[in-house]
PDB file of N, CA and C in Angstrom:
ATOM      1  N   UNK A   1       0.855  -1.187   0.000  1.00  0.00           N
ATOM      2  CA  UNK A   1       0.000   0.000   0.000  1.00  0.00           C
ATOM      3  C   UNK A   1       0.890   1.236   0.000  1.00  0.00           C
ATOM      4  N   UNK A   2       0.714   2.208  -0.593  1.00  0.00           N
ATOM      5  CA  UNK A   2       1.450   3.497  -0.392  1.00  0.00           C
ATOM      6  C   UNK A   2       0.636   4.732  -0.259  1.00  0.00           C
ATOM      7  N   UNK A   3       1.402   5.807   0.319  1.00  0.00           N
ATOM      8  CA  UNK A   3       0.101   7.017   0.073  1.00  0.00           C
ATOM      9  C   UNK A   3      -0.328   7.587  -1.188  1.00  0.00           C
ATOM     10  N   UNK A   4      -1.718   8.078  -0.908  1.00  0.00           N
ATOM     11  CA  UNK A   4      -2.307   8.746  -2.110  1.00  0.00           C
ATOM     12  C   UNK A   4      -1.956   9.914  -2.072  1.00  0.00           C
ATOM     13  N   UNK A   5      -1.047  10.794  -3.030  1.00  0.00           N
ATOM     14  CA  UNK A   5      -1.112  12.134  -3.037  1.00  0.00           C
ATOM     15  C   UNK A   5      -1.414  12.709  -4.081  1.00  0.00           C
ATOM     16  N   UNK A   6      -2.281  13.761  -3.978  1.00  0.00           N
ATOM     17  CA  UNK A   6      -2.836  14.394  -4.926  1.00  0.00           C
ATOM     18  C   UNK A   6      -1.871  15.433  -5.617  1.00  0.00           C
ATOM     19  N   UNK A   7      -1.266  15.852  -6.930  1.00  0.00           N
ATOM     20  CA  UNK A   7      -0.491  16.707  -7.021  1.00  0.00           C
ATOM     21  C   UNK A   7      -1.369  18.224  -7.868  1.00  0.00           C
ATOM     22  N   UNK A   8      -1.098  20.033  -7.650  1.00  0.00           N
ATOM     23  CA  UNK A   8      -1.724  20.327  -8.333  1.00  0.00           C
ATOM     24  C   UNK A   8      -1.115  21.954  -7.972  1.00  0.00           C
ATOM     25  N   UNK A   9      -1.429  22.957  -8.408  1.00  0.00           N
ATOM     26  CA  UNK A   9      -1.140  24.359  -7.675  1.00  0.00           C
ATOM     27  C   UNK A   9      -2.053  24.883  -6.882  1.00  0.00           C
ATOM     28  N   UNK A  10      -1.840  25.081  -5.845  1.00  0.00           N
ATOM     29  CA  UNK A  10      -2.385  25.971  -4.993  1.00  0.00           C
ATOM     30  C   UNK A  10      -3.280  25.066  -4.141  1.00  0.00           C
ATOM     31  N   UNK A  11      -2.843  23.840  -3.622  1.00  0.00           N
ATOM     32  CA  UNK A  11      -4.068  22.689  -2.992  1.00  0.00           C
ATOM     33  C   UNK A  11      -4.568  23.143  -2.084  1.00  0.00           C
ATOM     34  N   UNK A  12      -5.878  22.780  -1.836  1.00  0.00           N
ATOM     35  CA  UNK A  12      -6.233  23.028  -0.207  1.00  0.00           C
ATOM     36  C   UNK A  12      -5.904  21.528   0.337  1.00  0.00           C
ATOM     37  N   UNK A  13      -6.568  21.282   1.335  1.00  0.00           N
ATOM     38  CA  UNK A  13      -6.421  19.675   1.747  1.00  0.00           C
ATOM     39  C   UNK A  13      -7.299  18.660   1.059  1.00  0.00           C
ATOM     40  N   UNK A  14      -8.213  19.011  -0.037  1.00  0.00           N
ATOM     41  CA  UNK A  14      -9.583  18.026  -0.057  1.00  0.00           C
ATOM     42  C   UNK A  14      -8.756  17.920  -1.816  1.00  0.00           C
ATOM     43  N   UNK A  15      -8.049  18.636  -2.734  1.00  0.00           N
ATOM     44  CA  UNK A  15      -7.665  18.733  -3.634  1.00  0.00           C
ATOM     45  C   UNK A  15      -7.990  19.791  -4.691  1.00  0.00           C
ATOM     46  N   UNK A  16      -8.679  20.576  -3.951  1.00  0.00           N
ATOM     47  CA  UNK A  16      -8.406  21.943  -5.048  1.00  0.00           C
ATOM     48  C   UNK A  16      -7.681  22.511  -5.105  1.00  0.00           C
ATOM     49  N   UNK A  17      -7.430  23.186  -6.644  1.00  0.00           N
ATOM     50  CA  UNK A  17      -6.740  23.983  -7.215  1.00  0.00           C
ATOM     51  C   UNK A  17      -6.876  25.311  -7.353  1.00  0.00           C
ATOM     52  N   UNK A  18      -5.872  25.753  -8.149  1.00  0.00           N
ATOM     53  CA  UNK A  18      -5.947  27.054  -8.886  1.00  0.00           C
ATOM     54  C   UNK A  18      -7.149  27.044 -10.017  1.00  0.00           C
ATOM     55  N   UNK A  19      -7.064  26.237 -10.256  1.00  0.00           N
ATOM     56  CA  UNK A  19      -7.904  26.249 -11.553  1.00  0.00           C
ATOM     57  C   UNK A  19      -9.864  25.866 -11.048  1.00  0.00           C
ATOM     58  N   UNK A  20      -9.701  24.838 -10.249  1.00  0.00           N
ATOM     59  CA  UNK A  20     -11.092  24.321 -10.014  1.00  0.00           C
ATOM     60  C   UNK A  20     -11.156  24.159  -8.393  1.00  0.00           C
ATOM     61  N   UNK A  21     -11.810  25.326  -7.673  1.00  0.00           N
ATOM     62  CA  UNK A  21     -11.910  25.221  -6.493  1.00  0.00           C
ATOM     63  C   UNK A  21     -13.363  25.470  -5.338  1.00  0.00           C
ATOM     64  N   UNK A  22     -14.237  24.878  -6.337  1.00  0.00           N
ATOM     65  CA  UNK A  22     -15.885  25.204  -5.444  1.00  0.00           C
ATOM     66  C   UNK A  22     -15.342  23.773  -4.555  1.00  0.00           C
ATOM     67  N   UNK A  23     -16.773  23.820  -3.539  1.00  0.00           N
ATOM     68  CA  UNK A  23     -16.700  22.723  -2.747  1.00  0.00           C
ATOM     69  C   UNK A  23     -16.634  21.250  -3.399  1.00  0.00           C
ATOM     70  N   UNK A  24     -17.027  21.628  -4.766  1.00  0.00           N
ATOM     71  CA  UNK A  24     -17.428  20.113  -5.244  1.00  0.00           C
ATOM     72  C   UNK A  24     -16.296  19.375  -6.059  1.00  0.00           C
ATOM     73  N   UNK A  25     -15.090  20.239  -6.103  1.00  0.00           N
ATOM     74  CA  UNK A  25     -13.804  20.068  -7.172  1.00  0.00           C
ATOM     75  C   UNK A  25     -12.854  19.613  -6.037  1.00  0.00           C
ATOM     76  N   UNK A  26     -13.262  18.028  -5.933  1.00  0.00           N
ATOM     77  CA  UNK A  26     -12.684  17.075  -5.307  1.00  0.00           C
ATOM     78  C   UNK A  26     -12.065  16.097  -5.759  1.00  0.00           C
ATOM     79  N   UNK A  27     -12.739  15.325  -7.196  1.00  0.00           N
ATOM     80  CA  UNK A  27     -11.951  14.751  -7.698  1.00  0.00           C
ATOM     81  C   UNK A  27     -10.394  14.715  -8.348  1.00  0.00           C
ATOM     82  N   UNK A  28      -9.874  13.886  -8.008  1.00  0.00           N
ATOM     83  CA  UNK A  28      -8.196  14.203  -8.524  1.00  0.00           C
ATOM     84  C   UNK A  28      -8.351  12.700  -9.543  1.00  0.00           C
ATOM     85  N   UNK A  29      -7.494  13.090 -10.926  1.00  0.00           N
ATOM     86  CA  UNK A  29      -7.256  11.952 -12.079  1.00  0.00           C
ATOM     87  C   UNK A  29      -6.001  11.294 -12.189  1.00  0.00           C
ATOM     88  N   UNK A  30      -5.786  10.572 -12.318  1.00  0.00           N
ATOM     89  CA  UNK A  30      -4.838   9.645 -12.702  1.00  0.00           C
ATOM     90  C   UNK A  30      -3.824  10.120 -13.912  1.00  0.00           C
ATOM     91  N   UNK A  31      -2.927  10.127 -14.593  1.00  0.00           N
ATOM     92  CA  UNK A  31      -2.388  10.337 -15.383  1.00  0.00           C
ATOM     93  C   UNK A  31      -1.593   9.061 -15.843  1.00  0.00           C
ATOM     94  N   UNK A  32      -2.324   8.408 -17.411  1.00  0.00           N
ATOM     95  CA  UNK A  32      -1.927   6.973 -17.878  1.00  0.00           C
ATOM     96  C   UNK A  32      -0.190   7.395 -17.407  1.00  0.00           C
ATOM     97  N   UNK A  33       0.191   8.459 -18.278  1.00  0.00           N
ATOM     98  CA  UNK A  33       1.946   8.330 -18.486  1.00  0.00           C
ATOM     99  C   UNK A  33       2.496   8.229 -16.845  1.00  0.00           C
ATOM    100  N   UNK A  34       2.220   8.862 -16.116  1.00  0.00           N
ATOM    101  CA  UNK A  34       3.293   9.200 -15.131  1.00  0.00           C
ATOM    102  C   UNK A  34       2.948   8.537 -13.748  1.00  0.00           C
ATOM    103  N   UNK A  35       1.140   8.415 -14.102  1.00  0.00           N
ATOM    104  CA  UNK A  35       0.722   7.504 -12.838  1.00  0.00           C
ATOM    105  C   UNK A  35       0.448   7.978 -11.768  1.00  0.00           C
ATOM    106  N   UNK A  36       0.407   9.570 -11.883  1.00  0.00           N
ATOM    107  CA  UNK A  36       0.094   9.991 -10.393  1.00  0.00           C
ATOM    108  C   UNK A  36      -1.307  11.118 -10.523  1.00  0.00           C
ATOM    109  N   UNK A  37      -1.525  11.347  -9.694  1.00  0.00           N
ATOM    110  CA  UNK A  37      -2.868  11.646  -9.004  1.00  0.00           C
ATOM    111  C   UNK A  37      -2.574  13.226  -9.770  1.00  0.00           C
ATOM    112  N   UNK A  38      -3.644  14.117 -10.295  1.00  0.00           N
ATOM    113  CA  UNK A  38      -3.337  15.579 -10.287  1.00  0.00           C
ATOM    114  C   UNK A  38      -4.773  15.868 -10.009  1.00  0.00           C
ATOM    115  N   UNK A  39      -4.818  17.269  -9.778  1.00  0.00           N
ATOM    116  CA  UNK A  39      -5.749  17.746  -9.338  1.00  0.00           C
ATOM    117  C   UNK A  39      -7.041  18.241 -10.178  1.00  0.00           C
ATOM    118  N   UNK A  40      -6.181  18.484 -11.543  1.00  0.00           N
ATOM    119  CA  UNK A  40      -6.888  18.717 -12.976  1.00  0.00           C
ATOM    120  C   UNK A  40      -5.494  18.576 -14.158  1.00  0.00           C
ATOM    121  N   UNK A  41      -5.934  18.756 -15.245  1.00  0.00           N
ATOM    122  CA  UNK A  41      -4.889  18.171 -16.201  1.00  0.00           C
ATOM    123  C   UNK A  41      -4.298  19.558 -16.650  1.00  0.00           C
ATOM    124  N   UNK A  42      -4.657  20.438 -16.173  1.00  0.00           N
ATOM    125  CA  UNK A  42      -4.198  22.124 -16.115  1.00  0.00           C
ATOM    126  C   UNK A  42      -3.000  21.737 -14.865  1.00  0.00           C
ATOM    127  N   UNK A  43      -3.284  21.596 -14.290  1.00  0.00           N
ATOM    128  CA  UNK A  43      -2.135  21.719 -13.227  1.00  0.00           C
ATOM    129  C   UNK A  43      -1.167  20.643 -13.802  1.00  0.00           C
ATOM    130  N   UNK A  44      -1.259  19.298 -13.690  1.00  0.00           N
ATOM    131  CA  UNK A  44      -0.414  18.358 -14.519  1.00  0.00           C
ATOM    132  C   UNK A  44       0.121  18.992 -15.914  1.00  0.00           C
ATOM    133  N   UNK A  45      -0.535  19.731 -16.638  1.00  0.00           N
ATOM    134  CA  UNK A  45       0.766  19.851 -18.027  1.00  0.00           C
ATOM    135  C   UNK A  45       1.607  21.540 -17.364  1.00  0.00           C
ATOM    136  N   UNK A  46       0.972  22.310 -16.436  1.00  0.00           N
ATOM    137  CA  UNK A  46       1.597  23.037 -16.202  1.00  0.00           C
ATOM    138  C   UNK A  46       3.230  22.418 -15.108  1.00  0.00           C
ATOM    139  N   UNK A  47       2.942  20.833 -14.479  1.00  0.00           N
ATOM    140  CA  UNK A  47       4.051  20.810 -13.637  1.00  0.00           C
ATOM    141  C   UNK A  47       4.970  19.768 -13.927  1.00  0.00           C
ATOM    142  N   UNK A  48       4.676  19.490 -15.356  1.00  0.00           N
ATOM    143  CA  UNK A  48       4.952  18.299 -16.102  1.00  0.00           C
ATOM    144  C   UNK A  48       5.715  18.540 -17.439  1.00  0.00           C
ATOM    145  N   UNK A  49       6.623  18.037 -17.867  1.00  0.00           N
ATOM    146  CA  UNK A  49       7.435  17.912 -19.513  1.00  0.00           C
ATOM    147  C   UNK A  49       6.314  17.153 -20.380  1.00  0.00           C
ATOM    148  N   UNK A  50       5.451  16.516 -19.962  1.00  0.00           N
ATOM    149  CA  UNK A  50       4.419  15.452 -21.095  1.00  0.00           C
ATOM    150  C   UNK A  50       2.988  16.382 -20.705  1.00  0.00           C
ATOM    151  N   UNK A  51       2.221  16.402 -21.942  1.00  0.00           N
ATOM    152  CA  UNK A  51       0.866  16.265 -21.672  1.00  0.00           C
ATOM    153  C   UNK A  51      -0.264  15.600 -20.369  1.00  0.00           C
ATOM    154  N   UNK A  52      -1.006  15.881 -20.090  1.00  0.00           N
ATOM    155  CA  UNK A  52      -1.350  14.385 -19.307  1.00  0.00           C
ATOM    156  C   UNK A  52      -2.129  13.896 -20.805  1.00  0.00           C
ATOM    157  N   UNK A  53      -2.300  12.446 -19.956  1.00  0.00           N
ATOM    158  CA  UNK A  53      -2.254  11.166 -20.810  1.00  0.00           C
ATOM    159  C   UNK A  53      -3.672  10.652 -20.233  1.00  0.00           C
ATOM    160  N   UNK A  54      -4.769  10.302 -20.901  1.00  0.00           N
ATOM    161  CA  UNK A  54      -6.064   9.312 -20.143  1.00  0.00           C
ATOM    162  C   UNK A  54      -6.039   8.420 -19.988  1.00  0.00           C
ATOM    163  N   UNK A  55      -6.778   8.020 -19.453  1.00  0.00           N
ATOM    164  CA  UNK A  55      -6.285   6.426 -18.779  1.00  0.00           C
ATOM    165  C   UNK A  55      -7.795   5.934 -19.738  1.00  0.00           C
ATOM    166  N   UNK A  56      -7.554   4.433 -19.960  1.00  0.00           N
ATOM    167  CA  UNK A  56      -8.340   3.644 -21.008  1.00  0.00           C
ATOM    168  C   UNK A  56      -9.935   3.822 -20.174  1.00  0.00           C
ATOM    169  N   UNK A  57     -11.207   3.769 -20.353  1.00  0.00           N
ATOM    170  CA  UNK A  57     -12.233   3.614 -19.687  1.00  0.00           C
ATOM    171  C   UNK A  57     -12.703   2.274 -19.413  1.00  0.00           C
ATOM    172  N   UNK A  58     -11.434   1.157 -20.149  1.00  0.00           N
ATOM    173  CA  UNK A  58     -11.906   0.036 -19.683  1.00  0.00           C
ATOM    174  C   UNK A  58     -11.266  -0.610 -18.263  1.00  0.00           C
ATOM    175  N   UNK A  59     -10.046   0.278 -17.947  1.00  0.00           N
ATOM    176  CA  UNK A  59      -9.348  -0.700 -17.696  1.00  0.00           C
ATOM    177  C   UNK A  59      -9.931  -1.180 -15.945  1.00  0.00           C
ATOM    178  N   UNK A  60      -8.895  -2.215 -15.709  1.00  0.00           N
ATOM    179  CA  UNK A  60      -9.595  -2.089 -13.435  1.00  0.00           C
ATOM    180  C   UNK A  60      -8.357  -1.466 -12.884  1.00  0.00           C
ATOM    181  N   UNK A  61      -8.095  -0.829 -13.478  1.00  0.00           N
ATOM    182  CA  UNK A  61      -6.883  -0.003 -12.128  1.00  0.00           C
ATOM    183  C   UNK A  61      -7.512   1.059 -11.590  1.00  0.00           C
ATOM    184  N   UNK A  62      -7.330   1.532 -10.418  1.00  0.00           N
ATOM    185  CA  UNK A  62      -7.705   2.987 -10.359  1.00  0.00           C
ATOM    186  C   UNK A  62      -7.069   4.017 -10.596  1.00  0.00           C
ATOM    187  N   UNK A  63      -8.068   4.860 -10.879  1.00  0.00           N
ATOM    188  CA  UNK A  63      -7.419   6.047 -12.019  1.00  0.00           C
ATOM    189  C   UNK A  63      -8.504   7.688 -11.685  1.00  0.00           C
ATOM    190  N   UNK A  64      -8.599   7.180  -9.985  1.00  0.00           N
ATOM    191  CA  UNK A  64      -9.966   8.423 -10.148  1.00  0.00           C
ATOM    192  C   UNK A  64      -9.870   8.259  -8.503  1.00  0.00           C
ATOM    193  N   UNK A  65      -9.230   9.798  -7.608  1.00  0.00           N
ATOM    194  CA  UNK A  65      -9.924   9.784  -6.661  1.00  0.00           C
ATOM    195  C   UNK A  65     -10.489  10.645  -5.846  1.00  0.00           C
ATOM    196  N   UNK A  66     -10.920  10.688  -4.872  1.00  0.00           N
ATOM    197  CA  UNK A  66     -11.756  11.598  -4.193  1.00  0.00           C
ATOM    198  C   UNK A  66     -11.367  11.974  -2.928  1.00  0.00           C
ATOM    199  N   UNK A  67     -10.865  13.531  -3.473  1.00  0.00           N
ATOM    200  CA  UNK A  67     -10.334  14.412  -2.244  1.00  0.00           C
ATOM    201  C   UNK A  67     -10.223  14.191  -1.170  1.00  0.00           C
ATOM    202  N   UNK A  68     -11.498  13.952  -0.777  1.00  0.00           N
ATOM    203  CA  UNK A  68     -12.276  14.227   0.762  1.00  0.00           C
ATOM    204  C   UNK A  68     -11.582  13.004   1.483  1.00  0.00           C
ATOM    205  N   UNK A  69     -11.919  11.689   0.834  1.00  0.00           N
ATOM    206  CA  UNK A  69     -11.657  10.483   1.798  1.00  0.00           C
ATOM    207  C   UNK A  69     -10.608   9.576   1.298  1.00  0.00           C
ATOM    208  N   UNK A  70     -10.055  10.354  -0.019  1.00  0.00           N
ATOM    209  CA  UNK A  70      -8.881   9.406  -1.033  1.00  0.00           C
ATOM    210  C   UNK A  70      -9.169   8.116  -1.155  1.00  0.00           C
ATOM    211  N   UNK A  71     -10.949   8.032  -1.373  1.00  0.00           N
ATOM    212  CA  UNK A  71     -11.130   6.991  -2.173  1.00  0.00           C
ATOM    213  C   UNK A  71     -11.025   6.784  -3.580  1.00  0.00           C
ATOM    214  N   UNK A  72     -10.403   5.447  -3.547  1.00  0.00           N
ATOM    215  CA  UNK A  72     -10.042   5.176  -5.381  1.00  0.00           C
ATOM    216  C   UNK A  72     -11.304   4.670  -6.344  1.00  0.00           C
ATOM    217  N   UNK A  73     -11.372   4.722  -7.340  1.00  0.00           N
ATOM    218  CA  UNK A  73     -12.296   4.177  -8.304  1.00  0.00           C
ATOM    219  C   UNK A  73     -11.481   4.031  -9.387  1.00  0.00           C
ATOM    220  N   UNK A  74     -12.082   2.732 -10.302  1.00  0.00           N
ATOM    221  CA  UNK A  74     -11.566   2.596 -11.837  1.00  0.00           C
ATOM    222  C   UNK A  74     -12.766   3.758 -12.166  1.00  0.00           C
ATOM    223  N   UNK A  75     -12.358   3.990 -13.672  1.00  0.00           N
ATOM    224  CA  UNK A  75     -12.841   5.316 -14.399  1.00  0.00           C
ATOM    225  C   UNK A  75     -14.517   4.485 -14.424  1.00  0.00           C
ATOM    226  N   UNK A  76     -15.038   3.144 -14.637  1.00  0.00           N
ATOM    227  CA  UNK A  76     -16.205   2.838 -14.544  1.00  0.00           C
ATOM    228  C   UNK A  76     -16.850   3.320 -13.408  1.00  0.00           C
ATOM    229  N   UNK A  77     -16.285   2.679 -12.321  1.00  0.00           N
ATOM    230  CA  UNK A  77     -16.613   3.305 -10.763  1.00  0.00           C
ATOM    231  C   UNK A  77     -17.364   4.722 -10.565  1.00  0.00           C
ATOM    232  N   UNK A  78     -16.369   5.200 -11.114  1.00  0.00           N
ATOM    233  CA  UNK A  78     -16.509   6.887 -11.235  1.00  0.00           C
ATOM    234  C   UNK A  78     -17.810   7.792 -11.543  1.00  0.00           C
ATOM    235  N   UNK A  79     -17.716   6.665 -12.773  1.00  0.00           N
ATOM    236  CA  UNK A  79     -18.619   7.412 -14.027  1.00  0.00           C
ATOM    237  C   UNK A  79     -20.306   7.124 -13.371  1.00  0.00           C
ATOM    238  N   UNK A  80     -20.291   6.096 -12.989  1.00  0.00           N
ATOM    239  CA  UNK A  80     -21.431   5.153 -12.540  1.00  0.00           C
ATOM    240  C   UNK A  80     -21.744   5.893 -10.997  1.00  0.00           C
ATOM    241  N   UNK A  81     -20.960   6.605 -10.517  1.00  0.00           N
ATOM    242  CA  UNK A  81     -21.129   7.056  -9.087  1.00  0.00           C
ATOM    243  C   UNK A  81     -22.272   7.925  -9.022  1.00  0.00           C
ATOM    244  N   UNK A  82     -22.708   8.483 -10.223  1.00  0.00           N
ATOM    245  CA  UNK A  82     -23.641   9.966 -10.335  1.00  0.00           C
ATOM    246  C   UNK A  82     -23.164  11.158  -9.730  1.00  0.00           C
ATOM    247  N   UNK A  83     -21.731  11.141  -9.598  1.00  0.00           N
ATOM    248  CA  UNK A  83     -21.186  12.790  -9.088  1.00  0.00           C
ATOM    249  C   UNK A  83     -21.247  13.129  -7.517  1.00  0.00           C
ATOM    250  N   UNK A  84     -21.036  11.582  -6.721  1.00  0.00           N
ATOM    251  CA  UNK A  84     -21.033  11.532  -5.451  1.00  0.00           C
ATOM    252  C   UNK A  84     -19.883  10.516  -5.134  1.00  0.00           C
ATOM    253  N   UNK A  85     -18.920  10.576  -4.570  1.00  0.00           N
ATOM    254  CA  UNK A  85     -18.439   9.606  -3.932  1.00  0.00           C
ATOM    255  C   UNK A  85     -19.059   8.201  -3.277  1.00  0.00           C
ATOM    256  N   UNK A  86     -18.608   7.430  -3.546  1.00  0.00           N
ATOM    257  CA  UNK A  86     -19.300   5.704  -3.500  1.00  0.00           C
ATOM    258  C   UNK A  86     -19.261   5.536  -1.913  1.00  0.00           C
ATOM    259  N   UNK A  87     -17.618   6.026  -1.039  1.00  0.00           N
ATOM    260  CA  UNK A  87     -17.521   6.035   0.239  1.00  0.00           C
ATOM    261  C   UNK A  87     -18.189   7.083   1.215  1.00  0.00           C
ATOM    262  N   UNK A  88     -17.384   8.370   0.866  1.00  0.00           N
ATOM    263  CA  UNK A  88     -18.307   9.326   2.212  1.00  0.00           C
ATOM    264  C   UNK A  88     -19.112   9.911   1.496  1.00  0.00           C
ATOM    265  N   UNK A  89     -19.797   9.975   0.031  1.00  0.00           N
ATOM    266  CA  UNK A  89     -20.769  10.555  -0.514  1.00  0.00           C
ATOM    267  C   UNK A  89     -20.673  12.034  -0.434  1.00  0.00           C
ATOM    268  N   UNK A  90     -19.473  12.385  -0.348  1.00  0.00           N
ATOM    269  CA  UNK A  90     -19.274  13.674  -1.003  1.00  0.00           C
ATOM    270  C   UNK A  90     -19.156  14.158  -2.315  1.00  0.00           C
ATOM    271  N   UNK A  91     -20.128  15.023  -2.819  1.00  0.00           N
ATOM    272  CA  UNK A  91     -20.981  15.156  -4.070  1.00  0.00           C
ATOM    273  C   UNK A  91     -19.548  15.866  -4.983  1.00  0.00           C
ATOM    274  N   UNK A  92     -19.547  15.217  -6.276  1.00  0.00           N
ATOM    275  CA  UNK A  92     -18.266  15.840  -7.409  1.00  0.00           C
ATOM    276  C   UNK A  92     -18.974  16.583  -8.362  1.00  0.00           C
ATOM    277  N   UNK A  93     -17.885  17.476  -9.191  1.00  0.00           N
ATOM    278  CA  UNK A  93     -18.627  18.822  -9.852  1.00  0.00           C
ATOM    279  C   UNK A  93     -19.493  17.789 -11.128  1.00  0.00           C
ATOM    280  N   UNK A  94     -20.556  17.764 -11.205  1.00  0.00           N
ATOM    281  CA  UNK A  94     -21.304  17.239 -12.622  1.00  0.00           C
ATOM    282  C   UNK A  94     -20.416  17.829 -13.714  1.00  0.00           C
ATOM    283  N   UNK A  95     -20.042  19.202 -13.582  1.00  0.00           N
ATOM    284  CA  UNK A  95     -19.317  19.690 -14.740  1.00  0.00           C
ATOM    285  C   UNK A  95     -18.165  19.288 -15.269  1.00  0.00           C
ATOM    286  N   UNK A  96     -17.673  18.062 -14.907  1.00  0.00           N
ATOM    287  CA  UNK A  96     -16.664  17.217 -14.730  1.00  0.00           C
ATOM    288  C   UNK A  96     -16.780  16.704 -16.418  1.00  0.00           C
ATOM    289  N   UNK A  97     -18.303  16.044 -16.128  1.00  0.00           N
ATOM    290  CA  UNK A  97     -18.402  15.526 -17.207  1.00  0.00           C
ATOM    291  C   UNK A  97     -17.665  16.224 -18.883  1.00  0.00           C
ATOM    292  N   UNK A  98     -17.934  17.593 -18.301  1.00  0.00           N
ATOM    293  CA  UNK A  98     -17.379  18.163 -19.998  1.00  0.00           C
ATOM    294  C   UNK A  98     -16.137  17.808 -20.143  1.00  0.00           C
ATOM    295  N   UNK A  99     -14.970  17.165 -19.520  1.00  0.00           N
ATOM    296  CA  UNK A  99     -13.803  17.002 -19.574  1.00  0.00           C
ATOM    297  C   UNK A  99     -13.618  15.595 -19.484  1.00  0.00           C
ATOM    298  N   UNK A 100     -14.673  14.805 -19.693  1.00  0.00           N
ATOM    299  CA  UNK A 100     -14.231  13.090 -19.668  1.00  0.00           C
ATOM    300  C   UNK A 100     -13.523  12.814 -20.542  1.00  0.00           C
ATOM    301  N   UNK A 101     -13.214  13.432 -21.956  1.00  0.00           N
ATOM    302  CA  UNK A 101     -12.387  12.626 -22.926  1.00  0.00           C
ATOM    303  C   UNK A 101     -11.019  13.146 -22.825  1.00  0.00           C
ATOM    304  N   UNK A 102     -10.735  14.451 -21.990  1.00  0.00           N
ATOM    305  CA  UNK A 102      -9.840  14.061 -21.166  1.00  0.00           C
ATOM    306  C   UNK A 102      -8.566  13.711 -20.448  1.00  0.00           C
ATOM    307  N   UNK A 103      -9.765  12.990 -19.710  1.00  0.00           N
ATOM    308  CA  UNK A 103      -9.327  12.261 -18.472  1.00  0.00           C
ATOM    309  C   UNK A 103      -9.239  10.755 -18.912  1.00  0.00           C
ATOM    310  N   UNK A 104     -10.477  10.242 -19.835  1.00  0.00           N
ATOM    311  CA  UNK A 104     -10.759   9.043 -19.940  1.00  0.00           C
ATOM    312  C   UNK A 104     -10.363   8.738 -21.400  1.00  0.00           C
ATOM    313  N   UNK A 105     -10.056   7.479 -21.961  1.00  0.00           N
ATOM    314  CA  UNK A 105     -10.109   7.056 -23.830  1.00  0.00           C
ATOM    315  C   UNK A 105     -10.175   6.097 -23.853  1.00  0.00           C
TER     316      UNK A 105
END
């Protein structure tokens, strides 16, 4: 097991950013290339030499987690959650959705 850390500019503790910081901009993504957690893919190509990279929508790794309680989900998990966390049901931005392709391919 190792820790989950979220990477991004300007974090609070739950995982917001500079870029996305209402109460509900909790989710942090996976990045296929590098494998680590960012906060949005704005912060990852700003702290990064590569693009971020999406992670497949099929795959079972996790690739999706949630601020609040650093619970993990595969990108199915996620998607299927309805914009709430599966564990402490802390609600994620719906507006998420405009950025699934992404996060996800």
């Amino acid at each position: 097991m190792f820790d989950i850390v979220i990477k991004g500019i300007n974090l609070d503790q739950q995982g917001r950013c500079k870029h996305w910081h209402t109460d509900v901009d909790v989710v942090a993504n996976r990045c296929a290339k590098c494998r680590k957690y960012y906060a949005c893919y704005l912060c990852h190509d700003a702290l990064n030499t590569h693009p971020f990279v999406p992670v497949s929508l099929d795959t079972e790794e996790t690739a999706v987690c949630c601020g609040v309680c650093l619970h993990q989900m595969t990108p199915a998990q996620y998607l299927h959650a309805h914009y709430q966390c599966p564990k402490c049901h802390h609600l994620f931005n719906a507006q998420c959705a405009l950025h699934k392709n992404t996060y996800f391919c």
